[in-house]
N, C-alpha and C. Protein backbone atom coordinates (compact mmCIF):
# COMPACT_ATOMS: atom_id res chain seq x y z
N UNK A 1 11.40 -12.80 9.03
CA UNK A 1 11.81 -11.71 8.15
C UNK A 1 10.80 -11.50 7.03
N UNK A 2 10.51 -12.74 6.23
CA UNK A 2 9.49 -12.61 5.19
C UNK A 2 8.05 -11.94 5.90
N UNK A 3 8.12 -12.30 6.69
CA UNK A 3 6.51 -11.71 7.73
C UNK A 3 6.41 -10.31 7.57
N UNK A 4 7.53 -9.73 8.12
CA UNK A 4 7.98 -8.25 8.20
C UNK A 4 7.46 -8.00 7.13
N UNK A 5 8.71 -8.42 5.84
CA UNK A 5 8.59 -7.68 4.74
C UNK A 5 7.43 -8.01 3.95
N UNK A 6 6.20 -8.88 4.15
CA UNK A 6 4.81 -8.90 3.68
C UNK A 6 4.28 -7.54 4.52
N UNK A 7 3.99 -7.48 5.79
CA UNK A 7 3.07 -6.83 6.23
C UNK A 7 3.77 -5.08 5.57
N UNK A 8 5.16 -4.59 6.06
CA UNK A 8 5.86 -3.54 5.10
C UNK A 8 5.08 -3.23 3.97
N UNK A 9 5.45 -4.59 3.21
CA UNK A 9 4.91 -4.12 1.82
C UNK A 9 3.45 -3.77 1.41
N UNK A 10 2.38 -4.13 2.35
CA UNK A 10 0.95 -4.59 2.25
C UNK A 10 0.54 -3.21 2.81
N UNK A 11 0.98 -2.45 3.99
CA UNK A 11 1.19 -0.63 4.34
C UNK A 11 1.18 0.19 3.19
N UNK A 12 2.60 -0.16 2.65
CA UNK A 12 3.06 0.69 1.74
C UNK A 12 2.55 0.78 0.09
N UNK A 13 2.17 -0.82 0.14
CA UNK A 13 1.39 -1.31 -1.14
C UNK A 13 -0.12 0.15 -1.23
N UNK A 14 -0.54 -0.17 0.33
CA UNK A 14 -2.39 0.37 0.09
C UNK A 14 -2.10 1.78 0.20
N UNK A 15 -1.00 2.19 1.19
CA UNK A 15 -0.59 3.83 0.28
C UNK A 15 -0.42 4.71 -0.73
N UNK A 16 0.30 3.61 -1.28
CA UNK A 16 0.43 3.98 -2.92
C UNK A 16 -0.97 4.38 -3.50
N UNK A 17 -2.47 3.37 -3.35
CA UNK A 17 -2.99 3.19 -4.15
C UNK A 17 -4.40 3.99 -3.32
N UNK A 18 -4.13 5.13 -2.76
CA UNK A 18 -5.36 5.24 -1.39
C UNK A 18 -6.11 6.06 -2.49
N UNK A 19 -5.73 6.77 -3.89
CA UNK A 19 -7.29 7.55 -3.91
C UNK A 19 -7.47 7.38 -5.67
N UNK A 20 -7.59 6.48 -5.68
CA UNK A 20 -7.60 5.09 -7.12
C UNK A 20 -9.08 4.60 -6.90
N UNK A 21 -9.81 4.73 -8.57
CA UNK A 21 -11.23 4.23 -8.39
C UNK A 21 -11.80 4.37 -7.55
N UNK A 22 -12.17 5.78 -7.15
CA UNK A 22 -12.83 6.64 -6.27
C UNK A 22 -14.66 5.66 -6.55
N UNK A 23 -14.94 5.02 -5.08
CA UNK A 23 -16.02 5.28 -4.77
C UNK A 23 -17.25 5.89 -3.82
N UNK A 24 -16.13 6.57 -3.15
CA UNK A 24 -16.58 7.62 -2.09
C UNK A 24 -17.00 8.82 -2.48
N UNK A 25 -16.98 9.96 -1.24
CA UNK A 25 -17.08 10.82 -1.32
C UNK A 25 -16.69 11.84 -0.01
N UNK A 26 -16.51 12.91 -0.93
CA UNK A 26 -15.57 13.85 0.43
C UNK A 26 -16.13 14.98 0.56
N UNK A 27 -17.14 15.02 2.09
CA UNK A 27 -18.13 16.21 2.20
C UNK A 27 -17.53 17.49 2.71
N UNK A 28 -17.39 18.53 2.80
CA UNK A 28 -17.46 20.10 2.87
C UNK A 28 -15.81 19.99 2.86
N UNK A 29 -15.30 19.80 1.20
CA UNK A 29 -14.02 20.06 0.71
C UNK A 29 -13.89 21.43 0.67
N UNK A 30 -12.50 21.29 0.73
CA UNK A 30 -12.00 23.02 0.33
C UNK A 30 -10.51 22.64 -0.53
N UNK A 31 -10.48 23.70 -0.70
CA UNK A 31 -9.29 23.92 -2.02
C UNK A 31 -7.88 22.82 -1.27
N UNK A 32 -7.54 23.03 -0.06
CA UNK A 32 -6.03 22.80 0.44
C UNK A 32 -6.79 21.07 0.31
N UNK A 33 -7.96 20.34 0.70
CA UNK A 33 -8.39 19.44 0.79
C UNK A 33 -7.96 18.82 -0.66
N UNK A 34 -8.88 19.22 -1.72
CA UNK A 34 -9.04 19.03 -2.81
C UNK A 34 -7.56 18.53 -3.36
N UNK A 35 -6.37 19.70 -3.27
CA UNK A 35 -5.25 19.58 -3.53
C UNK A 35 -4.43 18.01 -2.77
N UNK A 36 -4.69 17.78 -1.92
CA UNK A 36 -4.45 16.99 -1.34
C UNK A 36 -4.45 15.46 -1.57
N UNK A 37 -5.63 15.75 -2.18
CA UNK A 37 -6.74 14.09 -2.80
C UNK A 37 -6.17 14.25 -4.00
N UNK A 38 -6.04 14.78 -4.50
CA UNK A 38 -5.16 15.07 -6.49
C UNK A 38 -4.02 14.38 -6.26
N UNK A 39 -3.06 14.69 -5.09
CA UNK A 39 -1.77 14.56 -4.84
C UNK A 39 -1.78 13.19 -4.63
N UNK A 40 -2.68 12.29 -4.13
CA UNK A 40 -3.19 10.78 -4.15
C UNK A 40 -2.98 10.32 -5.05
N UNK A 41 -3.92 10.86 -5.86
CA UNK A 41 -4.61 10.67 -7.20
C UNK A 41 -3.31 9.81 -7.69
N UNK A 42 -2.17 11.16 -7.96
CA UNK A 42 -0.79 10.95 -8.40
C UNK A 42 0.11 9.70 -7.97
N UNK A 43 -0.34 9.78 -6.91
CA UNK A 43 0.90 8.62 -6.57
C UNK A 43 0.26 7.31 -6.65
N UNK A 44 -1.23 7.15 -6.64
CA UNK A 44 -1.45 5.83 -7.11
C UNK A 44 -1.97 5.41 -8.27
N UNK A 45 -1.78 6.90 -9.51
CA UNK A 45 -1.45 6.47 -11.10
C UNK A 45 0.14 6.13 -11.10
N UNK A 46 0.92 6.64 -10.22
CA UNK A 46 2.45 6.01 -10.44
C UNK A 46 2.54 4.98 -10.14
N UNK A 47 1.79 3.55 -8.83
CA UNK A 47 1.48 2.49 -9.07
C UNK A 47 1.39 1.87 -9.88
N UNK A 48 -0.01 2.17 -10.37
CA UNK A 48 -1.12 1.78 -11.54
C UNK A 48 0.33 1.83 -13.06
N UNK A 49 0.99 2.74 -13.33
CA UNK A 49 1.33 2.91 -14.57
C UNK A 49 3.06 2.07 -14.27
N UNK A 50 3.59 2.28 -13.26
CA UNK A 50 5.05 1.76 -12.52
C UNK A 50 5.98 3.59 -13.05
N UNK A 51 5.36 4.39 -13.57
CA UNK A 51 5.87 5.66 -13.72
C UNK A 51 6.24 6.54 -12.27
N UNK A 52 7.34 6.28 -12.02
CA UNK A 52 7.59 7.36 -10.54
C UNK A 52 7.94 9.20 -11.00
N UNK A 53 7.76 9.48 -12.28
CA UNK A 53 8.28 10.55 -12.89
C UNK A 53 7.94 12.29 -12.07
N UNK A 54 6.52 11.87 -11.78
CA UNK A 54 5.86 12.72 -11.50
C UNK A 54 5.96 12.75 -9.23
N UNK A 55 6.84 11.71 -8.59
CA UNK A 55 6.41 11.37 -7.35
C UNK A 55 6.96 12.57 -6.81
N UNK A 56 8.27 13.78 -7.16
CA UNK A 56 8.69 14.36 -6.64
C UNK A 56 7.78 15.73 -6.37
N UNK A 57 6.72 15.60 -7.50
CA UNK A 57 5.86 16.85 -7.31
C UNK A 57 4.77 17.12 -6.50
N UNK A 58 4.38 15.48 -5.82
CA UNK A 58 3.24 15.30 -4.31
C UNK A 58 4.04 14.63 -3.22
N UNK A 59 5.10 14.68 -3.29
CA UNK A 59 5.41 14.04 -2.28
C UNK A 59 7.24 14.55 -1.82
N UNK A 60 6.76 15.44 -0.52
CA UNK A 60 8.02 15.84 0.25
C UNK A 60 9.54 15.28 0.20
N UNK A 61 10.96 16.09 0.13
CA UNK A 61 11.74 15.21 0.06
C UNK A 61 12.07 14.53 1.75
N UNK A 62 11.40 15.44 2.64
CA UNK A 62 11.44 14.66 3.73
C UNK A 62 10.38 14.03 4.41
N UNK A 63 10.06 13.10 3.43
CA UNK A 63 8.81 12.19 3.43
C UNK A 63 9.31 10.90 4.38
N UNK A 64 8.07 10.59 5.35
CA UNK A 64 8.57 9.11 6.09
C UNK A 64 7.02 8.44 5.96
N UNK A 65 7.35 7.40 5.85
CA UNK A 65 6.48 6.07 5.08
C UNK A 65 6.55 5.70 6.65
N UNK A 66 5.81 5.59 7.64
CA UNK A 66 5.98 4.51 9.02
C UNK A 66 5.44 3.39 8.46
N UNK A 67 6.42 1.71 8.70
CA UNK A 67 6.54 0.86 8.27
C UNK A 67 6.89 -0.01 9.20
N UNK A 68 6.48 -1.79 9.35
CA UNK A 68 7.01 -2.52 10.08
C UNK A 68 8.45 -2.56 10.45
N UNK A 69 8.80 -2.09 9.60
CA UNK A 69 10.47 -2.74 8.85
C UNK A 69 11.06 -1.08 9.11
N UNK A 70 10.48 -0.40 9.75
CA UNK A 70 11.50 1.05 9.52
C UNK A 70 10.91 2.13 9.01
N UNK A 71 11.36 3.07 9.44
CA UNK A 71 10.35 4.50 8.40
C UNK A 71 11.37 4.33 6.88
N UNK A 72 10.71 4.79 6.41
CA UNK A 72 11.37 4.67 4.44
C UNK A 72 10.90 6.10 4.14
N UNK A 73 11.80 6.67 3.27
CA UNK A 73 11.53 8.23 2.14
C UNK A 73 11.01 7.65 1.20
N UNK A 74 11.44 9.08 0.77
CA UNK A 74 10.70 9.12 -0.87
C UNK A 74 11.57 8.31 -1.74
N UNK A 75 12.67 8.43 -1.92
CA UNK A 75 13.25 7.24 -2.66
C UNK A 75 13.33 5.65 -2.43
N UNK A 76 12.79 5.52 -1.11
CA UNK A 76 11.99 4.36 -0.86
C UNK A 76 10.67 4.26 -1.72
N UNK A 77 10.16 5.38 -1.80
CA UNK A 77 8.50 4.89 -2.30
C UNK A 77 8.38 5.01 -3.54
N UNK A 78 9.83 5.78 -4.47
CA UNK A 78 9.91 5.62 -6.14
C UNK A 78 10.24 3.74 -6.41
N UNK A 79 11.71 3.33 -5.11
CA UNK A 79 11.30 1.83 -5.84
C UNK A 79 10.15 0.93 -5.52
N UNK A 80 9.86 1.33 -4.48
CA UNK A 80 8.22 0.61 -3.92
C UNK A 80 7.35 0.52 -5.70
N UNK A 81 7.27 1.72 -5.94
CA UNK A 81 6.54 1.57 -7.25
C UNK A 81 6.81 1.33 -8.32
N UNK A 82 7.78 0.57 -8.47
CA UNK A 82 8.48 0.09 -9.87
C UNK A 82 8.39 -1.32 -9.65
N UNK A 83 9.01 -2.00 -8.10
CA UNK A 83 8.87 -3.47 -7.88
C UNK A 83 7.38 -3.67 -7.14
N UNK A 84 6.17 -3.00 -7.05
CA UNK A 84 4.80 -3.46 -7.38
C UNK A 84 4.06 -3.48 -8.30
N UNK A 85 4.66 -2.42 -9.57
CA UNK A 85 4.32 -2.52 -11.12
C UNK A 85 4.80 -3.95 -11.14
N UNK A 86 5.88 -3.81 -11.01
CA UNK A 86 6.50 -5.28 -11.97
C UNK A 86 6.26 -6.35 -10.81
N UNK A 87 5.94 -6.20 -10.27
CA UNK A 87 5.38 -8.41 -8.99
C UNK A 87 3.86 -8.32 -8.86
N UNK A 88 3.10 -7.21 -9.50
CA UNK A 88 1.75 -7.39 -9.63
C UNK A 88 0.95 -6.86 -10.69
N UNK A 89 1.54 -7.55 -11.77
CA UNK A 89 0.56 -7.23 -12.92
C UNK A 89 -0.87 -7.87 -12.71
N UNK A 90 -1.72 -6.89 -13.26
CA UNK A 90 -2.90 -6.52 -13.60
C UNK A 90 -3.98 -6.65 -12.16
N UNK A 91 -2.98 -6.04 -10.84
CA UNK A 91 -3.73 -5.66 -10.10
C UNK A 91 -4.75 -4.71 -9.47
N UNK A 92 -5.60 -4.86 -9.27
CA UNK A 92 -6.92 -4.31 -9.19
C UNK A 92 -7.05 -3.35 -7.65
N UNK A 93 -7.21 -2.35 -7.73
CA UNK A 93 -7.62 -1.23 -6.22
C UNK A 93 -8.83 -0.68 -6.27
N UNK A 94 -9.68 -0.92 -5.17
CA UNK A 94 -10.68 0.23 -5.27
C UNK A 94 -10.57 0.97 -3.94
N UNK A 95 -11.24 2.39 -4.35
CA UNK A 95 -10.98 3.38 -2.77
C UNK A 95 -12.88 2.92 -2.32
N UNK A 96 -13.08 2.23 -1.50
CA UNK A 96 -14.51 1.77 -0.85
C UNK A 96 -14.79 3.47 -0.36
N UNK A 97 -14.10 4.28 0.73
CA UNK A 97 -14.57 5.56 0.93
C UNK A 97 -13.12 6.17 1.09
N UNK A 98 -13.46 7.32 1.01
CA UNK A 98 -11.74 8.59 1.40
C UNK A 98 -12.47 9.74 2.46
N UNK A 99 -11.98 10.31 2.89
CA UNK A 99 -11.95 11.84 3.42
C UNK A 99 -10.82 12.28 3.86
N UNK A 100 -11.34 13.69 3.29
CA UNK A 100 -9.96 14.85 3.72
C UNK A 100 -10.38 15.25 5.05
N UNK A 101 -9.31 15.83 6.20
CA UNK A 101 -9.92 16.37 7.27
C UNK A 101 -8.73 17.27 7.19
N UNK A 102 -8.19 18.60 7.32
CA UNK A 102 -6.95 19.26 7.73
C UNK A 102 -6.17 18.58 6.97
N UNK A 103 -5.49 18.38 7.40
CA UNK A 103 -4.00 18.32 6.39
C UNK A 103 -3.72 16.49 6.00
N UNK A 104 -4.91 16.10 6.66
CA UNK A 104 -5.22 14.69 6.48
C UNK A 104 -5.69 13.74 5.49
N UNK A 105 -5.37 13.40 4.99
CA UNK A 105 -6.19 11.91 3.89
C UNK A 105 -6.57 11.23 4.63
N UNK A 106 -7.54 10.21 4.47
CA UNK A 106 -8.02 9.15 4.79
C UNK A 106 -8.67 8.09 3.93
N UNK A 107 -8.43 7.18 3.61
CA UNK A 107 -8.97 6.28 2.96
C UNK A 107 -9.34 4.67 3.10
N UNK A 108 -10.05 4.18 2.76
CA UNK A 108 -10.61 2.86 2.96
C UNK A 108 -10.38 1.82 1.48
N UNK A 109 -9.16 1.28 2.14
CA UNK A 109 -9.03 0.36 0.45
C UNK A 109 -9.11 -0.87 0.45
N UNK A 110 -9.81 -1.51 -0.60
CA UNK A 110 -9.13 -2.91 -1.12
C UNK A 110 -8.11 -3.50 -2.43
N UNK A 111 -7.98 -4.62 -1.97
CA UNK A 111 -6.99 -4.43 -3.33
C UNK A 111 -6.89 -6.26 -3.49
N UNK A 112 -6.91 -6.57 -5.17
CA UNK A 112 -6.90 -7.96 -5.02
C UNK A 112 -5.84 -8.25 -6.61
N UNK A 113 -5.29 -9.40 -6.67
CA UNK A 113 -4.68 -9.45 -7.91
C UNK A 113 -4.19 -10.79 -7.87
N UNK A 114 -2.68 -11.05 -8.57
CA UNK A 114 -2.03 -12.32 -8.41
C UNK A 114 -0.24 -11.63 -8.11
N UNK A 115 0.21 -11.95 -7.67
CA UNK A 115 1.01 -11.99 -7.15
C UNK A 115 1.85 -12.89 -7.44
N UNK A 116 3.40 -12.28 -7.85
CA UNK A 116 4.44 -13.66 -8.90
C UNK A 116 5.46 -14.28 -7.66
N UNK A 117 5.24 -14.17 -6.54
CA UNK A 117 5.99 -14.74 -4.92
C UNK A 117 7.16 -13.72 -4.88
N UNK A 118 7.61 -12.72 -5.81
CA UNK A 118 8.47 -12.54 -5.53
C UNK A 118 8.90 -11.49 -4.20
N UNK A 119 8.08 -10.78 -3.77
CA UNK A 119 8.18 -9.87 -2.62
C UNK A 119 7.90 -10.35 -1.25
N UNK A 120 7.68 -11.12 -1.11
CA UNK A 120 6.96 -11.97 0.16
C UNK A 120 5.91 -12.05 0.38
N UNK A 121 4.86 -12.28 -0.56
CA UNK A 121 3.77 -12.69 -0.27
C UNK A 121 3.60 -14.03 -1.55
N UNK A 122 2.74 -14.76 -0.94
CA UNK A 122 2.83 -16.15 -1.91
C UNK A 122 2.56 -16.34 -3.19
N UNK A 123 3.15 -16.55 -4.17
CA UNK A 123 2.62 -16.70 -5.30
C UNK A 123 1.25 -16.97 -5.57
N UNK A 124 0.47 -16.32 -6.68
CA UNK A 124 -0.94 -16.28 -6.67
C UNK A 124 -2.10 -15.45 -6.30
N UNK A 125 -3.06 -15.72 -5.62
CA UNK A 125 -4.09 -14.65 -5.53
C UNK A 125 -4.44 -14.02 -4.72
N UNK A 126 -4.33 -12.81 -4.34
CA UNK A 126 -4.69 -11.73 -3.03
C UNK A 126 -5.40 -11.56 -2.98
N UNK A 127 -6.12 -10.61 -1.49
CA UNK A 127 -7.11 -10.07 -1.58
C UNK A 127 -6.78 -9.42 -0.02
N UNK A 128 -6.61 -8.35 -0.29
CA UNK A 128 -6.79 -7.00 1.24
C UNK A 128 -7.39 -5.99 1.84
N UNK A 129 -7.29 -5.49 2.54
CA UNK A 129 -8.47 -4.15 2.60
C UNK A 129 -7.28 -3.68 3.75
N UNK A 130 -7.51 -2.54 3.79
CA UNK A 130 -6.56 -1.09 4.93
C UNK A 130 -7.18 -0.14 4.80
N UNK A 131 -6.60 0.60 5.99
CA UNK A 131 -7.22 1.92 6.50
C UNK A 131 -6.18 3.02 5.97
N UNK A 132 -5.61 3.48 5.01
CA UNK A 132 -4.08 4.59 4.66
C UNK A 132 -4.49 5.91 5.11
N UNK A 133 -3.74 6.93 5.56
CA UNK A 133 -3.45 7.70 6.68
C UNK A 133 -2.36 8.56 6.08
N UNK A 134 -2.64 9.47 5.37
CA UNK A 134 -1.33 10.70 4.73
C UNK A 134 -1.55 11.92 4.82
N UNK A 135 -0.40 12.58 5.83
CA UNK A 135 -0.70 13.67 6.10
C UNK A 135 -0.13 14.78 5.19
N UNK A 136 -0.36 15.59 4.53
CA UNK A 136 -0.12 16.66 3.63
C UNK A 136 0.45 17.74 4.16
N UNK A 137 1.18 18.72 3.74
CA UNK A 137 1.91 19.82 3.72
C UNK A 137 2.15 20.48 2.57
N UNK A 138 1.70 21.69 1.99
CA UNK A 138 1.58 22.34 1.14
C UNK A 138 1.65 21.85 -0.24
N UNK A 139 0.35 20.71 -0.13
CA UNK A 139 0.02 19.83 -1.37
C UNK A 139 1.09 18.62 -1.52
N UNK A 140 1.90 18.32 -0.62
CA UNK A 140 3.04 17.38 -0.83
C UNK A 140 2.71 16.23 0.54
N UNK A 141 2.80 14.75 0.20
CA UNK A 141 2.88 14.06 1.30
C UNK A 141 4.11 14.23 1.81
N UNK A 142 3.83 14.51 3.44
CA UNK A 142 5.51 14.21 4.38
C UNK A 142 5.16 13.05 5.06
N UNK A 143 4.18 12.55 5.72
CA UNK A 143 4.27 11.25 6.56
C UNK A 143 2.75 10.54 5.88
N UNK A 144 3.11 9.12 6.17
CA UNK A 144 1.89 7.92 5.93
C UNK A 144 2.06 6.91 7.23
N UNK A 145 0.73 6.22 7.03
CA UNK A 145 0.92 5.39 8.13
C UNK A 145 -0.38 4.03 7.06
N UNK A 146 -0.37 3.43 7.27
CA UNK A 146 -1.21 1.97 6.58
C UNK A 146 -1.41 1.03 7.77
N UNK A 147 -2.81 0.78 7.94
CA UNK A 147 -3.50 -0.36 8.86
C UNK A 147 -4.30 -1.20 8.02
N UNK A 148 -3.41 -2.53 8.45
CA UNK A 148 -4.49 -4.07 7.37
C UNK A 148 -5.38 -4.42 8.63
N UNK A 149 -6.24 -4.52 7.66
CA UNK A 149 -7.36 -5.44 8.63
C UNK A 149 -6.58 -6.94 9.27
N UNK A 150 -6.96 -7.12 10.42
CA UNK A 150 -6.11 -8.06 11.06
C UNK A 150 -6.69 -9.46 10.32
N UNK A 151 -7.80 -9.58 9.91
CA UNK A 151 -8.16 -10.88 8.90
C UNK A 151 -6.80 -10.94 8.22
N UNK A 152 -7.27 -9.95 7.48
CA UNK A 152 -5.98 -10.11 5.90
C UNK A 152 -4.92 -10.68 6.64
N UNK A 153 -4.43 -9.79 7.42
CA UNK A 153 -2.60 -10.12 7.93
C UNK A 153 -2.86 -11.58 8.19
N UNK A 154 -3.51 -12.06 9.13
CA UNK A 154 -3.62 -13.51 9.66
C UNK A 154 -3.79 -14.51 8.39
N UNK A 155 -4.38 -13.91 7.17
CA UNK A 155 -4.67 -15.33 6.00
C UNK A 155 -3.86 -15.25 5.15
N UNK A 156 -2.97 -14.31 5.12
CA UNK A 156 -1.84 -14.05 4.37
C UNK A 156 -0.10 -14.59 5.51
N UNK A 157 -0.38 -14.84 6.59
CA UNK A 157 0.73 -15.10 7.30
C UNK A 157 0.09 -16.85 7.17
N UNK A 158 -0.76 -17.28 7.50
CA UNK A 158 -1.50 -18.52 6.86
C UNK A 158 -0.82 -19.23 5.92
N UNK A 159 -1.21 -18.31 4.85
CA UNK A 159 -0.57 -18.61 3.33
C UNK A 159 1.14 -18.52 3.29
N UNK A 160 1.61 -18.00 4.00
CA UNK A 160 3.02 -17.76 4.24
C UNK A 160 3.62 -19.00 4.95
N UNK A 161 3.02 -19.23 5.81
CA UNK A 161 3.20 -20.45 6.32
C UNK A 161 3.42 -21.73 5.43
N UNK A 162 2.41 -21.64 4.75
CA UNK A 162 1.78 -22.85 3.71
C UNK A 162 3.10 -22.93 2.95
N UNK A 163 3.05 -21.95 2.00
CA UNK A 163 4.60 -21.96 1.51
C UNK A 163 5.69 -22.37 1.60
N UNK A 164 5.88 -21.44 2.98
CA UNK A 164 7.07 -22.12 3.63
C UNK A 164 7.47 -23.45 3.84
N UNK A 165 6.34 -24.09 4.43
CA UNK A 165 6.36 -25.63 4.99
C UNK A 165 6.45 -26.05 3.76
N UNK A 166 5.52 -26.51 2.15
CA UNK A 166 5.60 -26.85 0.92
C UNK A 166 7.16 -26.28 0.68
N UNK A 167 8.07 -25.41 0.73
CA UNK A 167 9.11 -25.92 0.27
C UNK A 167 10.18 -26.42 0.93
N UNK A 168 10.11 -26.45 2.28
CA UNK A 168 10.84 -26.84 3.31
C UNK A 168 10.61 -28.30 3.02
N UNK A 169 9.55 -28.88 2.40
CA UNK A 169 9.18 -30.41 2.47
C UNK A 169 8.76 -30.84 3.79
N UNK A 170 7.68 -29.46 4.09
CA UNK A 170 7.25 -30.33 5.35
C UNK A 170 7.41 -30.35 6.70
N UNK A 171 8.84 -29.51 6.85
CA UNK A 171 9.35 -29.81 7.85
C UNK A 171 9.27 -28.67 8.80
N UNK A 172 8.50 -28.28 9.13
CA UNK A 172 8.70 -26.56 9.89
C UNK A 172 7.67 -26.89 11.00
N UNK A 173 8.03 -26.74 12.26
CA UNK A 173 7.68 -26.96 13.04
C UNK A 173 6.93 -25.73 13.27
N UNK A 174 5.63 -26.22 14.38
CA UNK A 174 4.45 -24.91 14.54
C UNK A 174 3.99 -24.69 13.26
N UNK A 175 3.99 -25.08 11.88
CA UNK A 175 3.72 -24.47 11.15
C UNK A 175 1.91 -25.41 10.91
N UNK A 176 0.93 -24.89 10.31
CA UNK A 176 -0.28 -25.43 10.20
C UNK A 176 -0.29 -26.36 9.00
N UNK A 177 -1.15 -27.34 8.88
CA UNK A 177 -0.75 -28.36 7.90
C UNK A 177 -2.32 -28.39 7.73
């Protein structure tokens, strides 16, 4: 279950944050493009700040988040951003590259911080990278999709492990020691 709800959250985490500390660039933009990448912009200063105030104005009310754990709305992705404000202070995102294509986002992220255990990932220090995937409709996200690099998932299910067994005392069978 904790597995699930790491990899869930680690999707939905690099969604939030896909067009944050722009170090890319996005060649032969146009206006519906442009609008699009703004609408980013927005939802991963509502991350960055834990402010969801503004999420209803980029993002569809029939918005679906595809997720390990289930597709999730938009009122899924206002508390997404209140309980990753508050279980990851003073975490760090950069966008490595983005492009718009049609009604498409695309972005290339990492993201590293500390982490207080409380969401399912281990107390302490991260570090991820994903591929986020949001498709737009008249400046509003309706669907996302988030791909972790299979490293990450594997050193973070690692670390999950580790955990587990340390408070089990040890005792978890299959688990790596």
């Amino acid at each position: 279950m904790k597995k699930f709800a790491l990899i869930a959250f680690s999707a939905a985490f690099a969604f939030l944050f896909s067009c944050n500390t722009q170090t890319g660039s996005m060649s032969e933009s146009n206006p519906t493009q442009e609008k699009n990448i703004t609408a980013d912009s927005t939802i991963g200063a509502a991350f960055r700040t834990g402010d969801a105030s503004k999420i209803d104005s980029v993002v569809a009310s029939d918005f679906v988040d595809h997720t390990e754990s289930g597709d999730k709305n938009r009122d899924s992705l206002k508390a997404l951003i209140k309980m990753v404000h508050d279980n990851f202070p003073g975490m760090k995102m950069e966008t490595v590259d983005h492009a718009a294509s049609g009604d498409y986002v695309y972005a290339w992220m990492k993201f590293s911080g500390n982490s207080n255990g409380a969401m399912g990932m281990p107390k302490g220090p991260f570090e991820f990278s994903s591929v986020e995937l949001t498709k737009y409709k008249d400046g509003k996200a309706v669907e996302h999709w988030g791909f972790m690099d299979n490293r990450d998932v594997a050193k973070q299910r690692e670390e999950m492990m580790k955990m587990m067994q340390s408070n089990m005392g040890g005792k978890m069978e299959g688990a790596k020691k």
